[in-house]
C-alpha atoms as a PDB file:
ATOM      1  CA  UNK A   1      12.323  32.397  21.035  1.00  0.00           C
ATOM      2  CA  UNK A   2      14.940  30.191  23.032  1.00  0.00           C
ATOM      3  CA  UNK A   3      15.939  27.055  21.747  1.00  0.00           C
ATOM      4  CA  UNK A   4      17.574  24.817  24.134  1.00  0.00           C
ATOM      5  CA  UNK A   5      19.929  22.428  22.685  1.00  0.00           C
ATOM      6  CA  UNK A   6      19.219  18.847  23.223  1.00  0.00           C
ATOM      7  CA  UNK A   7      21.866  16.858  20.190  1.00  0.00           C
ATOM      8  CA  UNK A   8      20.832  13.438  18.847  1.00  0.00           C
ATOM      9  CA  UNK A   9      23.541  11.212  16.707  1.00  0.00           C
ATOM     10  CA  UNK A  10      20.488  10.148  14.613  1.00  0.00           C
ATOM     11  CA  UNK A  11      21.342  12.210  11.403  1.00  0.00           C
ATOM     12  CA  UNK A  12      22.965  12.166   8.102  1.00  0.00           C
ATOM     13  CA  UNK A  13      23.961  14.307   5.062  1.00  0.00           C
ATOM     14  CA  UNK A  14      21.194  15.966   3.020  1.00  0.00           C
ATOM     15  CA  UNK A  15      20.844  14.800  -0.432  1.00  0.00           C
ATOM     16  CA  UNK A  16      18.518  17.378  -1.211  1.00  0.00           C
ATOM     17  CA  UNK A  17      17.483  20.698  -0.464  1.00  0.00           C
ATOM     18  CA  UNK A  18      15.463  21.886   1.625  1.00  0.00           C
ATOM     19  CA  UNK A  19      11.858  22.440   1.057  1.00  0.00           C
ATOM     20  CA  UNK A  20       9.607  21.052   3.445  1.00  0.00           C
ATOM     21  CA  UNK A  21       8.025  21.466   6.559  1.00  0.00           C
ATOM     22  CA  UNK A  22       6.659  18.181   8.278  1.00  0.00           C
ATOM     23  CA  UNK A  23       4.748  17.911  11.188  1.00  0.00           C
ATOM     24  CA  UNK A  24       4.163  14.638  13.465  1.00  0.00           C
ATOM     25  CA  UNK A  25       3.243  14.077  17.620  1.00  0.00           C
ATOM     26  CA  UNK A  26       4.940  12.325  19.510  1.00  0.00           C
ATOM     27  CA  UNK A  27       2.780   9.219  20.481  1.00  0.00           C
ATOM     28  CA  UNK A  28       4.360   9.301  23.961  1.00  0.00           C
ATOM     29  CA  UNK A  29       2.793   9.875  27.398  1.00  0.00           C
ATOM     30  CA  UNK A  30       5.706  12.844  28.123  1.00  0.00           C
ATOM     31  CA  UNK A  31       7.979  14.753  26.504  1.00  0.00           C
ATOM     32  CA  UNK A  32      10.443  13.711  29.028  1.00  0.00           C
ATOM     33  CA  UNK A  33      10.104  10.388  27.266  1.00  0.00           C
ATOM     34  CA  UNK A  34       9.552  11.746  23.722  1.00  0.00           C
ATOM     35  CA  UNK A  35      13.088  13.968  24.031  1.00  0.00           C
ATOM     36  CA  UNK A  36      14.735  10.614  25.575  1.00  0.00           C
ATOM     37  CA  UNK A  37      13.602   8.118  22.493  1.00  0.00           C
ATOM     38  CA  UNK A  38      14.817  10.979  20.181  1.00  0.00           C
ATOM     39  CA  UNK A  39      18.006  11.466  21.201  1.00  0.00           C
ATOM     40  CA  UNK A  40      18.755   7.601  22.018  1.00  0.00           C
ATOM     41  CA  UNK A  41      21.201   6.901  19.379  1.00  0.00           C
ATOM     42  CA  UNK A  42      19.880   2.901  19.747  1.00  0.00           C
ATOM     43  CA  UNK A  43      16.644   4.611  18.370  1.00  0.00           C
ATOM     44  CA  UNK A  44      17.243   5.483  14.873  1.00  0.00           C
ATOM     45  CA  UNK A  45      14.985   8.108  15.202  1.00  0.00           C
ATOM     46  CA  UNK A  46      15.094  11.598  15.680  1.00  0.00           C
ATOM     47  CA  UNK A  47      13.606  15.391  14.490  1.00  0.00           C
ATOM     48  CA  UNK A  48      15.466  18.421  14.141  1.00  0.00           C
ATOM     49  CA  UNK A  49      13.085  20.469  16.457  1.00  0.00           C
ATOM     50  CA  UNK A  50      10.539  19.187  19.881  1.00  0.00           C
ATOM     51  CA  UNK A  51       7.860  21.852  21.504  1.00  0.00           C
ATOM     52  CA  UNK A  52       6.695  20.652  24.457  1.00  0.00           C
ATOM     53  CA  UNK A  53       2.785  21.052  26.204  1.00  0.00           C
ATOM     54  CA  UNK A  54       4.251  24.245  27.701  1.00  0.00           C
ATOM     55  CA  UNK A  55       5.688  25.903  24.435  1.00  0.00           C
ATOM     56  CA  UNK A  56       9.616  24.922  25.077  1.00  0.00           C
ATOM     57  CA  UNK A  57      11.591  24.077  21.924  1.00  0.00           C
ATOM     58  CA  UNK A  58      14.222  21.411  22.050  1.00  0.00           C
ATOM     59  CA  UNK A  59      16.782  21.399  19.054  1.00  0.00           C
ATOM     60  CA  UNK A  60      17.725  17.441  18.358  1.00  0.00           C
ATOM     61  CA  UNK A  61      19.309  18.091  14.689  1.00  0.00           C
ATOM     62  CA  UNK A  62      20.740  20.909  13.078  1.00  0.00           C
ATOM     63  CA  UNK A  63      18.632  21.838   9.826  1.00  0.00           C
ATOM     64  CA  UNK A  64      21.324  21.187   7.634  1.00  0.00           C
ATOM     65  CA  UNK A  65      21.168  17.719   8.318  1.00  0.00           C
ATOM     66  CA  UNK A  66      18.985  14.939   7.513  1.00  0.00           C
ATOM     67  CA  UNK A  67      17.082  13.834  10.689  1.00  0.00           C
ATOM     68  CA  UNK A  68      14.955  10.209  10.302  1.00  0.00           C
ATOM     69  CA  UNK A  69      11.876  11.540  11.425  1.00  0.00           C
ATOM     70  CA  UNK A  70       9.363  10.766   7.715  1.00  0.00           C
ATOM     71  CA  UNK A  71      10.275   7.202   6.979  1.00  0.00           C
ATOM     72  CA  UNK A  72       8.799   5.575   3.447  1.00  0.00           C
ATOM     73  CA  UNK A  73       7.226   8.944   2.366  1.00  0.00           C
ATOM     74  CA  UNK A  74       5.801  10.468  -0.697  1.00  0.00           C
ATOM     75  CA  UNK A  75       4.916  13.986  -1.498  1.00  0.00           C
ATOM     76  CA  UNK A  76       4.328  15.472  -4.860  1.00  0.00           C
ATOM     77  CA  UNK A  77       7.138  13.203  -7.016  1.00  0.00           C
ATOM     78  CA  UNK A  78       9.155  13.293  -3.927  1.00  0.00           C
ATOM     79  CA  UNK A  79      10.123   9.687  -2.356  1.00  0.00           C
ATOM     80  CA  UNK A  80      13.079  11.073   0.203  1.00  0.00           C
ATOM     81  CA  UNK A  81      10.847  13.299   2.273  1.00  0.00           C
ATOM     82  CA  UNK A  82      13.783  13.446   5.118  1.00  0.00           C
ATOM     83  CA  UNK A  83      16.347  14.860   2.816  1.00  0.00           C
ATOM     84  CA  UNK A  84      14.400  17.750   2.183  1.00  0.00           C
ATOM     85  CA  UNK A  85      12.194  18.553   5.127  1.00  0.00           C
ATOM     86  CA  UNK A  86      12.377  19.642   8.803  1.00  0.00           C
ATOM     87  CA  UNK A  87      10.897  17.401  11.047  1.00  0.00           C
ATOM     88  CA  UNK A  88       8.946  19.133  13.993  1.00  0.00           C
ATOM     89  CA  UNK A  89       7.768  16.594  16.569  1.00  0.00           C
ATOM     90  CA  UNK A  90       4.798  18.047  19.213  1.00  0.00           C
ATOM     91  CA  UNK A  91       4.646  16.168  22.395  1.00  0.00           C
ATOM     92  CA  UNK A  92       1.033  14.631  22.439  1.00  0.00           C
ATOM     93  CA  UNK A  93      -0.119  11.020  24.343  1.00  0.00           C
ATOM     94  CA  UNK A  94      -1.273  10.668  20.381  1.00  0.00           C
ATOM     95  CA  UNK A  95      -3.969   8.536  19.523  1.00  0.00           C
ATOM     96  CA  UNK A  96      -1.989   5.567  21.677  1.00  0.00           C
ATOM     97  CA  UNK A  97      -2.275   6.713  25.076  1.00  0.00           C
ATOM     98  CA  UNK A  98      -5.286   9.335  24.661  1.00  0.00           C
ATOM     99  CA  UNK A  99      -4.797  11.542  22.245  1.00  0.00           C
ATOM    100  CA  UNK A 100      -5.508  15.304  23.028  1.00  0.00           C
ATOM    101  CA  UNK A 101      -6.297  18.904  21.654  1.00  0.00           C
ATOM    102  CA  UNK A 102      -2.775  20.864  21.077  1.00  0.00           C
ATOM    103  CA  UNK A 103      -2.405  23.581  23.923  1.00  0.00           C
ATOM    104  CA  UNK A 104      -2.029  27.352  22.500  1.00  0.00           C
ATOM    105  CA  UNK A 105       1.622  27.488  24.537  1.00  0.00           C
ATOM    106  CA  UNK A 106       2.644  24.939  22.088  1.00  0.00           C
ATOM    107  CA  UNK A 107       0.937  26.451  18.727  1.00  0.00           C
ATOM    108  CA  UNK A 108       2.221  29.344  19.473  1.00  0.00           C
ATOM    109  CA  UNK A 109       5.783  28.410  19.691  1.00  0.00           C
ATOM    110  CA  UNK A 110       5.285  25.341  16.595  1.00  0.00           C
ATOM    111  CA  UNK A 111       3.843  29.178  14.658  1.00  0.00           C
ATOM    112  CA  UNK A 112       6.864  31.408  15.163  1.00  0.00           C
ATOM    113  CA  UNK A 113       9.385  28.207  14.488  1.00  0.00           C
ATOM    114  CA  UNK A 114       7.720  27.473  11.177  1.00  0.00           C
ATOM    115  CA  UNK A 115       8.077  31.369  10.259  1.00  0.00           C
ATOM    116  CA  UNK A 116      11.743  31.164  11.204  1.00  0.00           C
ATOM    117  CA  UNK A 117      12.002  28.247   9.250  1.00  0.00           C
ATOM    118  CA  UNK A 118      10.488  29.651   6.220  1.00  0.00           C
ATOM    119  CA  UNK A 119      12.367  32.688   6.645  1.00  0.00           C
ATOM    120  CA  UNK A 120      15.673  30.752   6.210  1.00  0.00           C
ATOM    121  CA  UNK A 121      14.597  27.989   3.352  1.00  0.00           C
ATOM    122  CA  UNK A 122      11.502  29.686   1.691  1.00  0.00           C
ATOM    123  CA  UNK A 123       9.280  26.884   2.012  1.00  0.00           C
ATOM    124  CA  UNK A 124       6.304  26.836  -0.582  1.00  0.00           C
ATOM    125  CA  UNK A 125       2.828  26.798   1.286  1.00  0.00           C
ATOM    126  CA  UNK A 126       1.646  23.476  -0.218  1.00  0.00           C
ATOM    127  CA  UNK A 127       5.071  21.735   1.267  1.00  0.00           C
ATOM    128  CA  UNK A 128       3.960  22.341   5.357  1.00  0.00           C
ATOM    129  CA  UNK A 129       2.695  19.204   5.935  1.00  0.00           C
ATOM    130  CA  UNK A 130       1.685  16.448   8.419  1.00  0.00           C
ATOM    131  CA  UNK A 131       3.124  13.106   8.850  1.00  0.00           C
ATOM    132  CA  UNK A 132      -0.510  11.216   7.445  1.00  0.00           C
ATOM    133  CA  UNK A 133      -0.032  13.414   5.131  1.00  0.00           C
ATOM    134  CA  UNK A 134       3.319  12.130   3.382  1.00  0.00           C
ATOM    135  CA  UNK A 135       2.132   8.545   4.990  1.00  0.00           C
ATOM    136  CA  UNK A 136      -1.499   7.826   4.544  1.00  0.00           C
ATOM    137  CA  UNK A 137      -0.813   4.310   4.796  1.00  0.00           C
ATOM    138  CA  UNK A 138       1.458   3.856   8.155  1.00  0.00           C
ATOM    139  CA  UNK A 139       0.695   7.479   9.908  1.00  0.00           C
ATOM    140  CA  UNK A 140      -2.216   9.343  11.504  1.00  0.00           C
ATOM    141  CA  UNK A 141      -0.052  12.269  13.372  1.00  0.00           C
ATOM    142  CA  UNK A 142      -0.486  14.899  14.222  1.00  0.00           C
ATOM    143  CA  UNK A 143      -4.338  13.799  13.927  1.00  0.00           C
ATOM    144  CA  UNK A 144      -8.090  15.566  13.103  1.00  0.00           C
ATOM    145  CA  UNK A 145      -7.140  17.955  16.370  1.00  0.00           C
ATOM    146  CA  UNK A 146      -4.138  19.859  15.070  1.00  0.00           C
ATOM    147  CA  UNK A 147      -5.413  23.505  14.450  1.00  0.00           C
ATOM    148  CA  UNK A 148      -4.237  23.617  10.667  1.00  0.00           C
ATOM    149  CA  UNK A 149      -6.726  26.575   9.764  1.00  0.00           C
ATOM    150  CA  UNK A 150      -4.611  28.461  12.203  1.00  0.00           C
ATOM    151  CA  UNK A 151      -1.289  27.794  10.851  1.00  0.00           C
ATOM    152  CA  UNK A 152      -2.937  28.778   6.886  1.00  0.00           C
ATOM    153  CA  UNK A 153      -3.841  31.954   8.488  1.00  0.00           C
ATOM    154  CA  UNK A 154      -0.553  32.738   9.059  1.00  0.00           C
ATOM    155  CA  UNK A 155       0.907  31.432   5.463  1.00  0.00           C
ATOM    156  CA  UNK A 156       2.082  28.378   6.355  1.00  0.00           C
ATOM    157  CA  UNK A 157       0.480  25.494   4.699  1.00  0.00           C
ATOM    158  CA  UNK A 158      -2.659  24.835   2.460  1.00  0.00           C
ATOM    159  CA  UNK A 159      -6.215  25.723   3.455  1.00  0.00           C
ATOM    160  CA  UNK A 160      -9.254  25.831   1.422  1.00  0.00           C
ATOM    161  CA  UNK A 161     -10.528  29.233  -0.178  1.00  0.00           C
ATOM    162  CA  UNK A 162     -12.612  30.809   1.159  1.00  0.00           C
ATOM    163  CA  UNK A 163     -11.229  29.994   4.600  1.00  0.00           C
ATOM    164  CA  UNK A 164     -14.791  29.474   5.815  1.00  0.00           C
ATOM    165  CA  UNK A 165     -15.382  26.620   3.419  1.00  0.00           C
ATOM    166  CA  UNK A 166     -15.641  23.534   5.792  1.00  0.00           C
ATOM    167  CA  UNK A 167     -18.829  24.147   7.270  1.00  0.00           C
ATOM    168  CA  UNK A 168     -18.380  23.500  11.028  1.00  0.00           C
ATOM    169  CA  UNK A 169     -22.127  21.857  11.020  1.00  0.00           C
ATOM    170  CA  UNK A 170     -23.907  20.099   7.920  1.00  0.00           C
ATOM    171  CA  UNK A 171     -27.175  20.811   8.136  1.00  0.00           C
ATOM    172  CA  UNK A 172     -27.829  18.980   5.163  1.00  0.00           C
ATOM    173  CA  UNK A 173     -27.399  15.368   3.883  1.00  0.00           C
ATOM    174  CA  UNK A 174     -23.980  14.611   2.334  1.00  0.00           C
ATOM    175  CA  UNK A 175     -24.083  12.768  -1.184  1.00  0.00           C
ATOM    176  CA  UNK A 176     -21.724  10.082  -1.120  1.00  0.00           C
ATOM    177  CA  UNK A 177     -19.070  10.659  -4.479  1.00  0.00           C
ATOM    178  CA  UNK A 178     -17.755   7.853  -5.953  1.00  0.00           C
ATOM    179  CA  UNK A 179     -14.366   8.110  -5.821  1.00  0.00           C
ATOM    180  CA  UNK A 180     -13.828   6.941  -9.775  1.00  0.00           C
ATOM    181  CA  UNK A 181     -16.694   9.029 -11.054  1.00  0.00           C
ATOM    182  CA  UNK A 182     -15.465  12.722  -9.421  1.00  0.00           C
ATOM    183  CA  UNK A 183     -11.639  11.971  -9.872  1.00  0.00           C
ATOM    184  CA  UNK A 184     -11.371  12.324  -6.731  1.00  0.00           C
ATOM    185  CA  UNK A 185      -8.091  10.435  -6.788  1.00  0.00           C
ATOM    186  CA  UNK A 186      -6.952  12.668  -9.588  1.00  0.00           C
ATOM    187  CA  UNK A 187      -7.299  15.351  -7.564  1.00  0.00           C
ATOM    188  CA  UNK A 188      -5.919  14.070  -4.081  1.00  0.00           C
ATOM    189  CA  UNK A 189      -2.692  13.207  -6.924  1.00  0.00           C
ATOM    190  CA  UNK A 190      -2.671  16.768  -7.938  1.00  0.00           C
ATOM    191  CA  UNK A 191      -2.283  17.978  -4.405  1.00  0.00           C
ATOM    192  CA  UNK A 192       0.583  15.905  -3.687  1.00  0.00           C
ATOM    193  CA  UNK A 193      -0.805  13.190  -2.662  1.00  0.00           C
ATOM    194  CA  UNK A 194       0.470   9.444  -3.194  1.00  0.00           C
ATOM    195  CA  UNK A 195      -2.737   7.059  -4.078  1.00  0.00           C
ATOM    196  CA  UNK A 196      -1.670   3.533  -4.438  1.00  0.00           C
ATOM    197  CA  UNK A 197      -4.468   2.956  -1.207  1.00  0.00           C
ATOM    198  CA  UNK A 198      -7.394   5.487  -1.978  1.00  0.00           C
ATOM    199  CA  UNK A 199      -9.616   4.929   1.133  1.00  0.00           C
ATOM    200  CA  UNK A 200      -6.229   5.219   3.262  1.00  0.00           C
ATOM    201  CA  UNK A 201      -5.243   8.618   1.103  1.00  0.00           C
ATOM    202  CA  UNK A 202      -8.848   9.870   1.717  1.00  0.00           C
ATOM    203  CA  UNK A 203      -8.390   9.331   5.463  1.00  0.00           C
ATOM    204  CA  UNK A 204      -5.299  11.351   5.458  1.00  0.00           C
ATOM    205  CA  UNK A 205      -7.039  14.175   3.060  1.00  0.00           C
ATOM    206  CA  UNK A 206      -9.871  14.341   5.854  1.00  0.00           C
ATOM    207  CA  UNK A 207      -7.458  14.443   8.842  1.00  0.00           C
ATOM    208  CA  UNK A 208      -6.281  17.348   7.169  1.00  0.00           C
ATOM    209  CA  UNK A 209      -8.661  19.354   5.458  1.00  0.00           C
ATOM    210  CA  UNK A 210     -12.199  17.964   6.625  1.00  0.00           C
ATOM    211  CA  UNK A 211     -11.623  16.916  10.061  1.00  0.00           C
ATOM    212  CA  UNK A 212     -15.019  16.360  11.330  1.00  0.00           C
ATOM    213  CA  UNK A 213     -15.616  13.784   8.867  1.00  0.00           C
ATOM    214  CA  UNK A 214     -12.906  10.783   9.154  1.00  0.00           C
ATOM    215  CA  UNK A 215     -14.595   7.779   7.145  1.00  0.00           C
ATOM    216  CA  UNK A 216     -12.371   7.573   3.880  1.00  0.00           C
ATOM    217  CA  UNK A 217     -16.080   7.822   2.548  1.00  0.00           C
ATOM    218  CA  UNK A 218     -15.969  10.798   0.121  1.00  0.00           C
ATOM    219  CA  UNK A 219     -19.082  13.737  -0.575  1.00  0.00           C
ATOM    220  CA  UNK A 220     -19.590  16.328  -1.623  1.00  0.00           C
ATOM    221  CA  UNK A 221     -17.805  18.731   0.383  1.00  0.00           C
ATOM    222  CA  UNK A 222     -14.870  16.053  -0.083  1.00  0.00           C
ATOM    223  CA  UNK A 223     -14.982  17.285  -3.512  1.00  0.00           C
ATOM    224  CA  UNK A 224     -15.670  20.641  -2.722  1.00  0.00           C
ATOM    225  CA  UNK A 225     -12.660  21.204  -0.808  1.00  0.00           C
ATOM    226  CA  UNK A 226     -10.360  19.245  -3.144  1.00  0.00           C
ATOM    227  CA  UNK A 227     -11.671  21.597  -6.209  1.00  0.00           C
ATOM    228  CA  UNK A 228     -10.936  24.497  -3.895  1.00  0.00           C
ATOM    229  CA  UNK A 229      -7.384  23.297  -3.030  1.00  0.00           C
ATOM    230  CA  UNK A 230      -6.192  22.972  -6.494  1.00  0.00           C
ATOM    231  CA  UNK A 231      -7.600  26.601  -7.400  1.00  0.00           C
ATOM    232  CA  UNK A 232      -6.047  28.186  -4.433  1.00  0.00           C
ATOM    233  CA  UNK A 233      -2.790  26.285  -5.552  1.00  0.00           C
ATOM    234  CA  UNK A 234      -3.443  27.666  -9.111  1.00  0.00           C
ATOM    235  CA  UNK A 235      -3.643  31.210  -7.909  1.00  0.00           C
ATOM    236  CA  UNK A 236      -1.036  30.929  -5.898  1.00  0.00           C
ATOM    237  CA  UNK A 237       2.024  29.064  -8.003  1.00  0.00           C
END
């Protein structure tokens, strides 16, 4: 895989390890644009890796350093997401300037870079993550279209067993859950999650893992998939 080199002053010193994978879109119309905004040092903004529509790989930030990419961020106790992740921005309009699917070229590429990644650092599966989902309240990226069934496939990240577990049609009513009565936030919490804004948490959770449902209304696959979550976690810790 060729990485072409593409140095952005927006960086500093670690202050912890690294253990995290997060994933965001751009939000741009190109990534001509994107690459430009992330390597203007008036920005204050950057990522340590881009992959563009067609599958090319920009490095802005050596991994060793601390790239501004998460913001205010919370996964799992952790408050300083950019001192221990790697930031991997996908150029994508977003949901600003009409968002769209994520072409294989650029899955493809984003799949061996987050294997080379984990190769190096050893990230743990439930730390591959998307920006909503270490910012319910600010962030939506990279969005319901990201493949991330695809990427738990492969090992990296969380996905619900059995894999087969969202149903890709309901062909029966959903019961709506109340969210106090099926600790539901209990169980977003136990994930990782932060909770201070439930309905915005929810979103974030459905994004995620129940994409063709985006209502921060939970049912009962909501809970379905959260209980299966936490037991794949439990097999797998």
């Amino acid at each position: 895989m060729k990485i072409l080199k593409a140095p952005s002053p927006s960086f500093n010193e670690r202050k912890l390890p690294v253990d995290s994978i997060i994933i965001h879109y751009t939000d741009m119309v190109t990534a001509e644009g994107a690459l430009i905004q992330l390597t203007n040092p008036f920005s204050k903004v950057s990522s340590h890796y881009l992959i563009d529509e067609m599958g090319h790989v920009y490095q802005l930030v050596e991994e060793d350093k601390r790239a501004w990419h998460a913001g205010e961020s919370f996964w799992q106790g952790c408050t300083d997401l950019n001192s221990c992740s790697i930031g991997i921005e996908l150029a994508n309009p977003g949901h600003s300037h009409g968002y769209l699917p994520f072409p294989e070229a650029q899955i493809d590429t984003l799949l061996r870079l987050c294997e080379a990644i984990n190769a190096r650092w050893g990230i743990p599966f439930s730390r591959i993550l998307g920006h909503s989902d270490i910012a319910p309240r600010r962030k939506q990226d990279p969005g319901h279209l990201f493949p991330w069934e695809t990427l738990a496939r492969e090992g990296l990240g969380m996905w619900p067993s059995p894999p087969n577990v969202i149903a890709r049609s309901v062909t029966t009513k959903q019961s709506r859950v109340e969210m106090e009565d099926e600790n539901i936030i209990k169980f977003l919490e136990k994930i990782g999650y932060e909770t201070t804004s439930p309905t915005h948490t929810l979103l974030a959770f459905q994004r995620h893992f129940q994409p063709h449902k985006i209502d921060g209304i939970a049912d009962r696959e909501t809970l379905t998939l959260l209980k299966s979550l936490l037991k794949s976690q439990e097999m797998l810790i």
